[in-house]
C-alpha atoms as a PDB file:
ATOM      1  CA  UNK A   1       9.592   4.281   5.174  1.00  0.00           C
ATOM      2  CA  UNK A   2      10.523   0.272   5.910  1.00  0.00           C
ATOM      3  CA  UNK A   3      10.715  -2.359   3.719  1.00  0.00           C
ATOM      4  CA  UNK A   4       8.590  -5.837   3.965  1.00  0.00           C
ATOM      5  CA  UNK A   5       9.335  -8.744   1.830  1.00  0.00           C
ATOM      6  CA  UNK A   6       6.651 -10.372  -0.657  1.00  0.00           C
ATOM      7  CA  UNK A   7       7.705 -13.588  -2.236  1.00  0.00           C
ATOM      8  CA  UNK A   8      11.888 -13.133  -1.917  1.00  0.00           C
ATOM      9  CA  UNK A   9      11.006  -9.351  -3.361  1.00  0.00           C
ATOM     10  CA  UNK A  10      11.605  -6.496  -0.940  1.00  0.00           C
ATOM     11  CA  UNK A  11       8.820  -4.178  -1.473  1.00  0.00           C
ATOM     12  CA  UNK A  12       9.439  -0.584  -0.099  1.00  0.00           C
ATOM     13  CA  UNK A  13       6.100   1.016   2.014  1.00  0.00           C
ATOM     14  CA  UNK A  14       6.108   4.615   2.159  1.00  0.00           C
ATOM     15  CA  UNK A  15       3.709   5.446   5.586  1.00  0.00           C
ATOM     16  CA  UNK A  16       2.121   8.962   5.053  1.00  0.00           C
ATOM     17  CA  UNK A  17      -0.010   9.822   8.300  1.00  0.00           C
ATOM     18  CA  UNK A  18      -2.133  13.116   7.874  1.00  0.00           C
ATOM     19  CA  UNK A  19      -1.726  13.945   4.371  1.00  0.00           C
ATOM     20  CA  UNK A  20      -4.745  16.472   4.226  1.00  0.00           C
ATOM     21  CA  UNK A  21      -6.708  14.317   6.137  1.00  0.00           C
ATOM     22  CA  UNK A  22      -5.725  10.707   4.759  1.00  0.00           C
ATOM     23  CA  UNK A  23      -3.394   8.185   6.110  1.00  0.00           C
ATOM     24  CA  UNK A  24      -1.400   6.956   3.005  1.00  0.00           C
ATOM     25  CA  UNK A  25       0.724   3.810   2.129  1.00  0.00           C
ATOM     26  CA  UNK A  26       2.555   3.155  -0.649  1.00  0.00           C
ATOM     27  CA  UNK A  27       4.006   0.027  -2.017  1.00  0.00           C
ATOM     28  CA  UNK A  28       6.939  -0.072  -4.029  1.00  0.00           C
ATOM     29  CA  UNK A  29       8.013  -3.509  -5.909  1.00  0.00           C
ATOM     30  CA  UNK A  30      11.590  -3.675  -6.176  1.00  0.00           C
ATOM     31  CA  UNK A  31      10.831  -5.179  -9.880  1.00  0.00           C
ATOM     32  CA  UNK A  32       9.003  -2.020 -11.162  1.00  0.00           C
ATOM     33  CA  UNK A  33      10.815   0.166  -8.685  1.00  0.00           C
ATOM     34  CA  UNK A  34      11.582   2.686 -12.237  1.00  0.00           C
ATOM     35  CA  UNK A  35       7.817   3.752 -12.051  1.00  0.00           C
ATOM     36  CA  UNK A  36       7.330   4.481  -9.005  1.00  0.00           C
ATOM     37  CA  UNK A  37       4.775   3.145  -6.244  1.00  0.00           C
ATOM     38  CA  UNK A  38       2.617   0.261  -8.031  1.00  0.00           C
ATOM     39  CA  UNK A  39       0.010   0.175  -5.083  1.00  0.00           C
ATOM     40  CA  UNK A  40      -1.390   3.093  -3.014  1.00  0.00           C
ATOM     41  CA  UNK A  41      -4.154   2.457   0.080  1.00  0.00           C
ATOM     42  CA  UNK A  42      -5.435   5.606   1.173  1.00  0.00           C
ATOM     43  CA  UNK A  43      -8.565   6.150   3.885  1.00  0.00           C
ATOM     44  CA  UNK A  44      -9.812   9.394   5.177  1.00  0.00           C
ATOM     45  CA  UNK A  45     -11.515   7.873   8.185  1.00  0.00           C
ATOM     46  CA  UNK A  46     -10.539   5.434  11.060  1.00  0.00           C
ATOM     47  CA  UNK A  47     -13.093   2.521   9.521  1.00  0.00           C
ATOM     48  CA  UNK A  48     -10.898   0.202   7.801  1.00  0.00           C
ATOM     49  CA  UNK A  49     -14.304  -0.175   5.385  1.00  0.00           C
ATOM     50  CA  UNK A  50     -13.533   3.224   4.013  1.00  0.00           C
ATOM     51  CA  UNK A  51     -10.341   2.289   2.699  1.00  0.00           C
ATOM     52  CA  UNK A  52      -9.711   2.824  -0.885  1.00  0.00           C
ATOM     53  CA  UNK A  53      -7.248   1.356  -3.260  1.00  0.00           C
ATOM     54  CA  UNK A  54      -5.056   3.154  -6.366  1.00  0.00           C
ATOM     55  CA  UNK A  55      -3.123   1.331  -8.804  1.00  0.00           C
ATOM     56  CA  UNK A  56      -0.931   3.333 -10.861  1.00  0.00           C
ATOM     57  CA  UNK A  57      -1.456   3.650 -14.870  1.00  0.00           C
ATOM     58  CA  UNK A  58       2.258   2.902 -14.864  1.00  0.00           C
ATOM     59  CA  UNK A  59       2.279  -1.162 -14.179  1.00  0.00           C
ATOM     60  CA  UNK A  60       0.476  -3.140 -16.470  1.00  0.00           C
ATOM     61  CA  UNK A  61      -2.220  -4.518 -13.172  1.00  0.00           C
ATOM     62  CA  UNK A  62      -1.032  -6.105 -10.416  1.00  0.00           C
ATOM     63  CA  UNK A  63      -0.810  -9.204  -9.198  1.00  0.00           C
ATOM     64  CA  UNK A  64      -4.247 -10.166  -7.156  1.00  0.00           C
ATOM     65  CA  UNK A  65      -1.429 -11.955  -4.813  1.00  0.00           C
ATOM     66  CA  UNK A  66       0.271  -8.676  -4.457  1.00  0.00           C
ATOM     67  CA  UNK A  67      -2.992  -7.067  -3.696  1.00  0.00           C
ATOM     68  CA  UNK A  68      -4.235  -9.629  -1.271  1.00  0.00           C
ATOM     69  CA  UNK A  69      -0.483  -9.121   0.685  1.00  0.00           C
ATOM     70  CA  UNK A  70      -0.700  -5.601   0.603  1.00  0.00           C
ATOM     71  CA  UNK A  71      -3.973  -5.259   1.866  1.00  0.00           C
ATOM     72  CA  UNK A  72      -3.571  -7.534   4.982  1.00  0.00           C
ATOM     73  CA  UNK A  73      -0.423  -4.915   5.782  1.00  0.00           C
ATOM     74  CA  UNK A  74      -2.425  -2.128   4.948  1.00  0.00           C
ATOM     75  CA  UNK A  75      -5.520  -3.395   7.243  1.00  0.00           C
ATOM     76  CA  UNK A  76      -2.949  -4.503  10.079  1.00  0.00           C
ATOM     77  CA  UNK A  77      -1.019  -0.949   9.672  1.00  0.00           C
ATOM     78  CA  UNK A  78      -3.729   1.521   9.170  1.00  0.00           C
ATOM     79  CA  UNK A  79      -7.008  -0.138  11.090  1.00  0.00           C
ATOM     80  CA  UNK A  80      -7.197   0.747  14.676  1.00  0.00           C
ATOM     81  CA  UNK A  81      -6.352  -1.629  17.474  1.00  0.00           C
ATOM     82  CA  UNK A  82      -8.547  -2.766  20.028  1.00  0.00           C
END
């Protein structure tokens, strides 16, 4: 667990390697903390291409800013390096 900081908001990211076969990350906004994460990325595979996203039913949508920050992290955390 660490947290990064989106727009002056510290956003909590929850790192689950090898969860039956999928690397994880979570993304918890410190404004809608109460419900949980807001934002999972989950892949099965090492191809960044397979990556899927889940928003939780909980937040009314997300910010496509949010989403566009969280994805770079995601892609930079869970795609492999050269």
């Amino acid at each position: 667990m660490r947290y990064e900081e989106f727009n002056g908001r510290r956003v909590q990211v929850i790192d689950f390697d090898d969860v039956s076969g999928e690397r994880v990350l979570e993304f918890i906004d410190s404004n809608t903390e109460e419900v949980g994460a807001v934002l999972a990325v989950y892949n099965t595979s090492d191809e960044w291409a397979n990556a899927k996203v889940s928003i939780s039913p909980r937040v009314d949508g997300v910010s496509v800013e949010f989403m566009d920050w969280a994805l770079r992290l995601a892609q930079r955390t869970m795609a492999p390096g050269p």
